[in-house]
PDB file of N, CA and C in Angstrom:
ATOM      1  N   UNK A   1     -17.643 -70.381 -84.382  1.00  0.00           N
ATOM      2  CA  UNK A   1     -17.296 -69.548 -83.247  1.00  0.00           C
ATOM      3  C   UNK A   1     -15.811 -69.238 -83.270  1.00  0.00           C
ATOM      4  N   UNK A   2     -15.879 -68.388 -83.153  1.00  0.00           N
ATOM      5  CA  UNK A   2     -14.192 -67.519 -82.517  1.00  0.00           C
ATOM      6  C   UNK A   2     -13.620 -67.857 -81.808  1.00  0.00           C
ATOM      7  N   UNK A   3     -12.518 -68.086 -81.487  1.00  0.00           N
ATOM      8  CA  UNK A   3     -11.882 -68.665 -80.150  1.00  0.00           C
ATOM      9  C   UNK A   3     -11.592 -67.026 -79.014  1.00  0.00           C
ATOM     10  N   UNK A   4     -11.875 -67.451 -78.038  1.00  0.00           N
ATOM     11  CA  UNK A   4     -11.471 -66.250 -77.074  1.00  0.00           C
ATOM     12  C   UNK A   4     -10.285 -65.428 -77.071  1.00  0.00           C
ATOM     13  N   UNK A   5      -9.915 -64.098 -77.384  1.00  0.00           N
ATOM     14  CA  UNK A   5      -8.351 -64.218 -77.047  1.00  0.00           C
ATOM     15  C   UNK A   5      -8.193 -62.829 -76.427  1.00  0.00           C
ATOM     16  N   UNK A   6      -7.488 -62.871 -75.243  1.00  0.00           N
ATOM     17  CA  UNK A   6      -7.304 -62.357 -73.966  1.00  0.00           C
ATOM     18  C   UNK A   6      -6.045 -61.269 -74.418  1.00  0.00           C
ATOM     19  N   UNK A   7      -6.413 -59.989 -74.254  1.00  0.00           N
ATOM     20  CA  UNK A   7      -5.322 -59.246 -74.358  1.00  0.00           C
ATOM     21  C   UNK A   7      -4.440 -59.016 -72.699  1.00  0.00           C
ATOM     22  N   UNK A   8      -2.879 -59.291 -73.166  1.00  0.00           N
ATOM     23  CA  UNK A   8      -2.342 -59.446 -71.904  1.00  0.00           C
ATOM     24  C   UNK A   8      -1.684 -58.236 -71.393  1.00  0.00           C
ATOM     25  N   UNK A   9      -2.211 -57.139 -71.764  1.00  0.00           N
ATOM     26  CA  UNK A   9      -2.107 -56.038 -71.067  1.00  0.00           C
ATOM     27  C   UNK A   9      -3.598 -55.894 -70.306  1.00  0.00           C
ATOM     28  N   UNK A  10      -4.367 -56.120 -70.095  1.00  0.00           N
ATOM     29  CA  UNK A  10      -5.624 -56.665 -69.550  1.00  0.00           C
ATOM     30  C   UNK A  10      -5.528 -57.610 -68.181  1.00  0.00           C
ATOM     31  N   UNK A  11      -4.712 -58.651 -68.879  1.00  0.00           N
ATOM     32  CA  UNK A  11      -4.586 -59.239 -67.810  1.00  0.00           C
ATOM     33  C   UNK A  11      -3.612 -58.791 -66.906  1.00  0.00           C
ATOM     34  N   UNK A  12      -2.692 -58.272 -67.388  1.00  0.00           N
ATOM     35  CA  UNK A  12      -1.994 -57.844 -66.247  1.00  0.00           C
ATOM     36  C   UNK A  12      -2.343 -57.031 -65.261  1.00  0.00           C
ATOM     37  N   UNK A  13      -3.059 -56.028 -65.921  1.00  0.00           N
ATOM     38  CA  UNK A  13      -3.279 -54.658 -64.992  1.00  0.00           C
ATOM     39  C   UNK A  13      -4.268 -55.376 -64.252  1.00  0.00           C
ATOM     40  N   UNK A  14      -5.195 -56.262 -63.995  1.00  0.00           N
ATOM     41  CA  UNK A  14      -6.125 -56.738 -63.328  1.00  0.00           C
ATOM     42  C   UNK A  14      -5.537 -57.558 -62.180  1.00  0.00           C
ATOM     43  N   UNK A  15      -4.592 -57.897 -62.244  1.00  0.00           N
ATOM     44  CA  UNK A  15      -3.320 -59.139 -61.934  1.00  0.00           C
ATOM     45  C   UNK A  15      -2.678 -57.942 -60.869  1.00  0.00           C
ATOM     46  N   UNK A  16      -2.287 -56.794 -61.181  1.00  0.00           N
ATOM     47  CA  UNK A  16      -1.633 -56.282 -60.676  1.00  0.00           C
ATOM     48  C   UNK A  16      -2.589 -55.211 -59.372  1.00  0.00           C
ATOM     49  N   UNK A  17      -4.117 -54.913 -59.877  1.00  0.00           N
ATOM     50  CA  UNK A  17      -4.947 -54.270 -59.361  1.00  0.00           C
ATOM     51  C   UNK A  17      -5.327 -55.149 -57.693  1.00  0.00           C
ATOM     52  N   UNK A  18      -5.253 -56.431 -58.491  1.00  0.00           N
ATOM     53  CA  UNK A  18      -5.833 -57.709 -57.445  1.00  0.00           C
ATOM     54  C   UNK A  18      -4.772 -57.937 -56.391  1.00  0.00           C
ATOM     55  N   UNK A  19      -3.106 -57.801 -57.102  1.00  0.00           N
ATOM     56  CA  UNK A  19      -2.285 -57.840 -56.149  1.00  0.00           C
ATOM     57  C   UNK A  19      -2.301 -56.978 -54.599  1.00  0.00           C
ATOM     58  N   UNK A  20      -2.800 -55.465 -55.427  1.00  0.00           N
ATOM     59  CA  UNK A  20      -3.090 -54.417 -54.985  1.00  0.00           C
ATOM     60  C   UNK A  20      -3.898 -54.686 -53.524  1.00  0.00           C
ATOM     61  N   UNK A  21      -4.744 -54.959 -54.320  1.00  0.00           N
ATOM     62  CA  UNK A  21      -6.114 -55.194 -53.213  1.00  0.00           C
ATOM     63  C   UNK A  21      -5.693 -56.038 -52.012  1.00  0.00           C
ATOM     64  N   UNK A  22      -5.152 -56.790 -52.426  1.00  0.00           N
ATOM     65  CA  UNK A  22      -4.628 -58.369 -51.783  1.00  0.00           C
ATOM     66  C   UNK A  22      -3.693 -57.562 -50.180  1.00  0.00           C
ATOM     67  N   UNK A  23      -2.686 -57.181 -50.968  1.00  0.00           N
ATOM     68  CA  UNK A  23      -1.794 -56.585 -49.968  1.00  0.00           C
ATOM     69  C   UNK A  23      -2.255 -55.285 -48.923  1.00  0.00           C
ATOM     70  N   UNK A  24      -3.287 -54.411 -49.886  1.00  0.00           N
ATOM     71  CA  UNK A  24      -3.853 -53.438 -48.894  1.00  0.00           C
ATOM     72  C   UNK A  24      -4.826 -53.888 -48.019  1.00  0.00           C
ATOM     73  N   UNK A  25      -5.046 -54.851 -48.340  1.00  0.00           N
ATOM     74  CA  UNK A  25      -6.289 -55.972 -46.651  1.00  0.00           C
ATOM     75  C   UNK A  25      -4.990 -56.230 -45.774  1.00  0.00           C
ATOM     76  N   UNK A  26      -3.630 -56.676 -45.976  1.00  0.00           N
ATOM     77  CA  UNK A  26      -3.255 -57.142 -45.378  1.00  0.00           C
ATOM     78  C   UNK A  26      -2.415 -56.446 -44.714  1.00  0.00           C
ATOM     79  N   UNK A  27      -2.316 -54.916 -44.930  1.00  0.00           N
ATOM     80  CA  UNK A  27      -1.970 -54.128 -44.424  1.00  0.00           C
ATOM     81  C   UNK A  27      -2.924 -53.219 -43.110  1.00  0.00           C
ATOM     82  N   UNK A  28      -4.402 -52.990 -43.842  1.00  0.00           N
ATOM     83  CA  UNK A  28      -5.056 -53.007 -42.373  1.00  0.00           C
ATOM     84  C   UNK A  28      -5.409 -53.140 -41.934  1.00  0.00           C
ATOM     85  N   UNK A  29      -5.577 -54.995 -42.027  1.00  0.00           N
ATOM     86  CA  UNK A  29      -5.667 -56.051 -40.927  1.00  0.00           C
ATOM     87  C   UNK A  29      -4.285 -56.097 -40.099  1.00  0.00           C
ATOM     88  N   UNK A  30      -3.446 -55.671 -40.422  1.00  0.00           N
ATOM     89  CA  UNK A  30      -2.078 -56.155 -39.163  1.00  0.00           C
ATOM     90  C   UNK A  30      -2.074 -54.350 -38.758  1.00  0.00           C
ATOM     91  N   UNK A  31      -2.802 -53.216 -39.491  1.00  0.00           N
ATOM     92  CA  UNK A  31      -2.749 -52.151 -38.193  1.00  0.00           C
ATOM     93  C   UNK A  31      -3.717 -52.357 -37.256  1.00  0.00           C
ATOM     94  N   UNK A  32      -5.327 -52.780 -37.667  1.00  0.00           N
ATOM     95  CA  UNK A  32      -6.280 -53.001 -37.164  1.00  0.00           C
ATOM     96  C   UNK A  32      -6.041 -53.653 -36.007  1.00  0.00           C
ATOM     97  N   UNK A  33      -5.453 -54.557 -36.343  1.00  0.00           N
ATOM     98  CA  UNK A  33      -4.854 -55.742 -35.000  1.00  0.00           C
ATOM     99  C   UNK A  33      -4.079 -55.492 -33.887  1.00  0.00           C
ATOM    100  N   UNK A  34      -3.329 -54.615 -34.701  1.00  0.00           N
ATOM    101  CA  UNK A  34      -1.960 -54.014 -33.964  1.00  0.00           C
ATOM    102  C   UNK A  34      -2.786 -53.094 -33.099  1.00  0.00           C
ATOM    103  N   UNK A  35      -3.828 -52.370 -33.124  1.00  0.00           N
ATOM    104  CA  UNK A  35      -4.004 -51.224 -32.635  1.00  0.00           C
ATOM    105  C   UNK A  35      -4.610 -51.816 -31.267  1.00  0.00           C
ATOM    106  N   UNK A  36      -5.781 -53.017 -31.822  1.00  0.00           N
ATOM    107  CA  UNK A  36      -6.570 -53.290 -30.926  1.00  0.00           C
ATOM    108  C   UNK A  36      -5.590 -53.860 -29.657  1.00  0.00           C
ATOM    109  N   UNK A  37      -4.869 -54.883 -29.885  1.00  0.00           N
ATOM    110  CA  UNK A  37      -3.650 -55.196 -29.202  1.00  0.00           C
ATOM    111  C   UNK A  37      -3.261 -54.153 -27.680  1.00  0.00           C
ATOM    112  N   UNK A  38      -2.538 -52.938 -28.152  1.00  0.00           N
ATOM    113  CA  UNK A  38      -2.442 -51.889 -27.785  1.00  0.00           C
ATOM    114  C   UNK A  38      -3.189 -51.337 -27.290  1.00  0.00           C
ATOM    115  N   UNK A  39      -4.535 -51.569 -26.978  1.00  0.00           N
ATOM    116  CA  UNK A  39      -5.461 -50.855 -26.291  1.00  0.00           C
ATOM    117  C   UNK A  39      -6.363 -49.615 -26.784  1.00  0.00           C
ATOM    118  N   UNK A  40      -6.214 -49.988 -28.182  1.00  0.00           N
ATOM    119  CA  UNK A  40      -6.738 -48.503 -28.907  1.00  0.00           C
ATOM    120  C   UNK A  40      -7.898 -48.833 -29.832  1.00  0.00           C
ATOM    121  N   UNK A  41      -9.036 -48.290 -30.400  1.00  0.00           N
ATOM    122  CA  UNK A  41      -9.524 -48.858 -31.043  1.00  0.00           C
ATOM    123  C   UNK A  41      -9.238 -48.878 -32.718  1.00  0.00           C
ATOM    124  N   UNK A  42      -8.964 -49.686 -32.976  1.00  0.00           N
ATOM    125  CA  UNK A  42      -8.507 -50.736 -34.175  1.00  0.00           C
ATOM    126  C   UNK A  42      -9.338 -49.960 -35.703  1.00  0.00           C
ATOM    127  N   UNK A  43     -10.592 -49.438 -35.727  1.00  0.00           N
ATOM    128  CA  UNK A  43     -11.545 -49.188 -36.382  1.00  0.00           C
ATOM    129  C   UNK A  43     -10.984 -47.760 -36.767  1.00  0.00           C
ATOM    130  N   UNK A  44     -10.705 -46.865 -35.964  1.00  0.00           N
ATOM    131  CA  UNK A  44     -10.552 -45.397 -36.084  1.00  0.00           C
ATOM    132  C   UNK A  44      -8.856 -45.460 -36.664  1.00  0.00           C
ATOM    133  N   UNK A  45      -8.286 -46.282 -35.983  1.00  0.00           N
ATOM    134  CA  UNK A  45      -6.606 -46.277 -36.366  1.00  0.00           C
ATOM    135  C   UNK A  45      -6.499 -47.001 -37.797  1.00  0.00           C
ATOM    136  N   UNK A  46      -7.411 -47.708 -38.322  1.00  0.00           N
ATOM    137  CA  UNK A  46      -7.714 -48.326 -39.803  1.00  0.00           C
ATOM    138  C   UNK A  46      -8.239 -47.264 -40.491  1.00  0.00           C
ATOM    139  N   UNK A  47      -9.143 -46.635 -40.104  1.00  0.00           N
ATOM    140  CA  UNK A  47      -9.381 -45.693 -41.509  1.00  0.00           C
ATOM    141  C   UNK A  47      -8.927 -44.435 -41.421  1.00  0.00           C
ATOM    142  N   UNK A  48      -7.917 -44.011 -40.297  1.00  0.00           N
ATOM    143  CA  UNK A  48      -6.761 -43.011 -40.330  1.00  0.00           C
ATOM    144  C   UNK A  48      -5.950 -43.557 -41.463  1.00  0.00           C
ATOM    145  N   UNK A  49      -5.352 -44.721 -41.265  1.00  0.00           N
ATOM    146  CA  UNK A  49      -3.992 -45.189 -42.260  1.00  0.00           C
ATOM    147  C   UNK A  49      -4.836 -45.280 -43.485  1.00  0.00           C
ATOM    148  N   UNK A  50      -6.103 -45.646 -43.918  1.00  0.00           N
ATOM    149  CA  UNK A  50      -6.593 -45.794 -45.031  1.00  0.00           C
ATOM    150  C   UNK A  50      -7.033 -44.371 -45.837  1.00  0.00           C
ATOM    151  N   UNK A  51      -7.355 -43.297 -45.099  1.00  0.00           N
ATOM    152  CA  UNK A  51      -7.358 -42.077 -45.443  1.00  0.00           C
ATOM    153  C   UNK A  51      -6.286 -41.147 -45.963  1.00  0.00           C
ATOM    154  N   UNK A  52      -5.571 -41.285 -45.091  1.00  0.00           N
ATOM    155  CA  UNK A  52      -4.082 -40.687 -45.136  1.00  0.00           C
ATOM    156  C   UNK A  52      -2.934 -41.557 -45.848  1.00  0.00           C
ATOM    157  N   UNK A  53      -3.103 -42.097 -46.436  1.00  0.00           N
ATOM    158  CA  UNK A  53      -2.652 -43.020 -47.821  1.00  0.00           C
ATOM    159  C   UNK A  53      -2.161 -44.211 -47.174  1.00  0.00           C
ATOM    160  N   UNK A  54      -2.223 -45.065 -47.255  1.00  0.00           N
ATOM    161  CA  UNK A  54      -2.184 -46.746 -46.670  1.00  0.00           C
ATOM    162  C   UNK A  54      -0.455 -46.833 -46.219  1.00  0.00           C
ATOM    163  N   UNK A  55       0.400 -46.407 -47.430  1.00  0.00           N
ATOM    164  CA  UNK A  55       1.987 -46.872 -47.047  1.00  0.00           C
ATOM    165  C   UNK A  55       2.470 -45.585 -45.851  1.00  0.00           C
ATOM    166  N   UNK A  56       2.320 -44.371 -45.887  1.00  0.00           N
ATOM    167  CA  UNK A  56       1.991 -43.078 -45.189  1.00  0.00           C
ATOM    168  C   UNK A  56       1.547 -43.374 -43.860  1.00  0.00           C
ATOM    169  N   UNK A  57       0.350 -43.736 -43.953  1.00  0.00           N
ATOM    170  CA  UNK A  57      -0.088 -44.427 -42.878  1.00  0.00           C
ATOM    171  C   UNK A  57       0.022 -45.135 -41.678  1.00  0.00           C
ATOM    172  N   UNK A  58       0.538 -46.071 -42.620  1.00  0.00           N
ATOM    173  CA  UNK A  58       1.128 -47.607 -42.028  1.00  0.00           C
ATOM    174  C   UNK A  58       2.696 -47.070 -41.364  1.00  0.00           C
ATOM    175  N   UNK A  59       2.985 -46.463 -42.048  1.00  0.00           N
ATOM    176  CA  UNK A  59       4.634 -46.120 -41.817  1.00  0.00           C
ATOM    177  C   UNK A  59       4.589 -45.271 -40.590  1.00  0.00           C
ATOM    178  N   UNK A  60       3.735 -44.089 -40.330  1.00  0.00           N
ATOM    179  CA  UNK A  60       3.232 -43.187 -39.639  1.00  0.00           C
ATOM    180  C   UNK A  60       2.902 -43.887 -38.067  1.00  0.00           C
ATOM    181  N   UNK A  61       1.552 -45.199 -38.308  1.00  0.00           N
ATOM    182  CA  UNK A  61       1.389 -45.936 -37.121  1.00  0.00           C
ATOM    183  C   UNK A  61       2.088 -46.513 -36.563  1.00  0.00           C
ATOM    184  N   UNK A  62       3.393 -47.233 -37.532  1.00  0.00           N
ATOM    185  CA  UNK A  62       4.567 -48.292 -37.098  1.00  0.00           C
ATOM    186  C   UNK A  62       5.598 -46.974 -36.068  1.00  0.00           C
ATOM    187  N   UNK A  63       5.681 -45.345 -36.818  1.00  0.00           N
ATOM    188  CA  UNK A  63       6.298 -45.080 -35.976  1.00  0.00           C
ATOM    189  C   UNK A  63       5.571 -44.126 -34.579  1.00  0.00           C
ATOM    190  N   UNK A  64       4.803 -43.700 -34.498  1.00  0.00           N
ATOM    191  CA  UNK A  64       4.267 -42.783 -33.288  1.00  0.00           C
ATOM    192  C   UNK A  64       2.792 -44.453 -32.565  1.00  0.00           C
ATOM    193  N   UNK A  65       2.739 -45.264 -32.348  1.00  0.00           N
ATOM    194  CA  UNK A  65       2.351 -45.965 -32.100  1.00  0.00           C
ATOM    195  C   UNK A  65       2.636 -46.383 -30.691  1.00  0.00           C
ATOM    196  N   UNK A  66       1.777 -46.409 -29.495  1.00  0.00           N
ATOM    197  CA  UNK A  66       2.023 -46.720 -28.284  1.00  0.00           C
ATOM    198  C   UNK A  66       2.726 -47.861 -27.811  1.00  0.00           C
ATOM    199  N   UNK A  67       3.625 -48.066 -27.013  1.00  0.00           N
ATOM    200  CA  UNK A  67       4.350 -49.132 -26.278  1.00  0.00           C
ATOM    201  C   UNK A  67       3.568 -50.061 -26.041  1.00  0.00           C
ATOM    202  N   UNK A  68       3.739 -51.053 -25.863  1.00  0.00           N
ATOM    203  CA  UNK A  68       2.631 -52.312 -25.994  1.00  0.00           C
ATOM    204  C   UNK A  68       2.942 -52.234 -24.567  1.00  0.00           C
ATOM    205  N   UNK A  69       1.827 -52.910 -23.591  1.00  0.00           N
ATOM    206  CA  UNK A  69       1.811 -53.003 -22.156  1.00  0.00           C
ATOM    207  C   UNK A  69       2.093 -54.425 -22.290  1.00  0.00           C
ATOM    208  N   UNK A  70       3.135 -54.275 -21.148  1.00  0.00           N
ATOM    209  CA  UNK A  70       2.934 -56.280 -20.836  1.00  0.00           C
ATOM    210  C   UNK A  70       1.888 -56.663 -20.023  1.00  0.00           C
ATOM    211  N   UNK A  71       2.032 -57.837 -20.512  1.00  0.00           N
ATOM    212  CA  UNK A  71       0.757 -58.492 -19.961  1.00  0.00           C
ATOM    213  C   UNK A  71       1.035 -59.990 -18.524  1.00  0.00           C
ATOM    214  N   UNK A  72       0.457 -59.575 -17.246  1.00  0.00           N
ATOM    215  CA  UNK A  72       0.818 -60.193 -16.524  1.00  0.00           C
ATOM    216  C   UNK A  72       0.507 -61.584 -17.205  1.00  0.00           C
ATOM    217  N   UNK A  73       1.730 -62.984 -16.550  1.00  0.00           N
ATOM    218  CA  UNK A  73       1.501 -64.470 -16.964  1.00  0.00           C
ATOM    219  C   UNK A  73       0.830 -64.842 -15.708  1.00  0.00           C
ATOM    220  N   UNK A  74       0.182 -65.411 -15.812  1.00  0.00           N
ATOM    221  CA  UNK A  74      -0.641 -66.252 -14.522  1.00  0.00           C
ATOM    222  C   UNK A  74       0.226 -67.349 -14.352  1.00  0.00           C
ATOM    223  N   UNK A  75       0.542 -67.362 -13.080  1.00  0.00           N
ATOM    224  CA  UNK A  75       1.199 -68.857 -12.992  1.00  0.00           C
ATOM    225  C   UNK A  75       0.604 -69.812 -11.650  1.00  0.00           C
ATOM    226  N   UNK A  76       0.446 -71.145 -12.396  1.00  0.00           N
ATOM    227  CA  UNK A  76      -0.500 -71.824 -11.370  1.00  0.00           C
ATOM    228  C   UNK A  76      -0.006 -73.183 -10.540  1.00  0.00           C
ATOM    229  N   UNK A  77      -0.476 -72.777  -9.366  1.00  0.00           N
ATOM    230  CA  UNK A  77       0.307 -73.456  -8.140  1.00  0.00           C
ATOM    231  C   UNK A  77      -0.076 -75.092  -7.955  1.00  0.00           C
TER     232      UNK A  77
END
């Protein structure tokens, strides 16, 4: 038998595809979140930024994105 041998331009681009992947979940999970937060639904504002190119997107939601409402603290007597 042959021993295995891994071309490392292979591995990289897979390495780099996965990075890919990795970071674009984690991009719209924190708009997704962000949106729901805000009072908006999270679902429609995720596959806006995912349509309209993820960094575009993201950059787009971070800037025209609604004021967050405060939220009353309960305080107990």
């Amino acid at each position: 038998m042959e021993p295995i041998t891994y071309d490392i331009t292979n591995v990289l681009f897979l390495a780099l595809v996965g990075l890919y992947l990795v970071l674009l979940g984690m991009i719209l999970a924190y708009v997704y979140f962000d949106a729901e937060q805000r009072g908006l639904n999270g679902l429609v504002i995720t596959l806006l930024t995912f349509f309209s190119g993820t960094i575009a997107g993201a950059l787009a939601w971070l800037l025209l994105r609604p004021k967050l409402k405060p939220q009353p603290i309960p305080v107990k007597k």
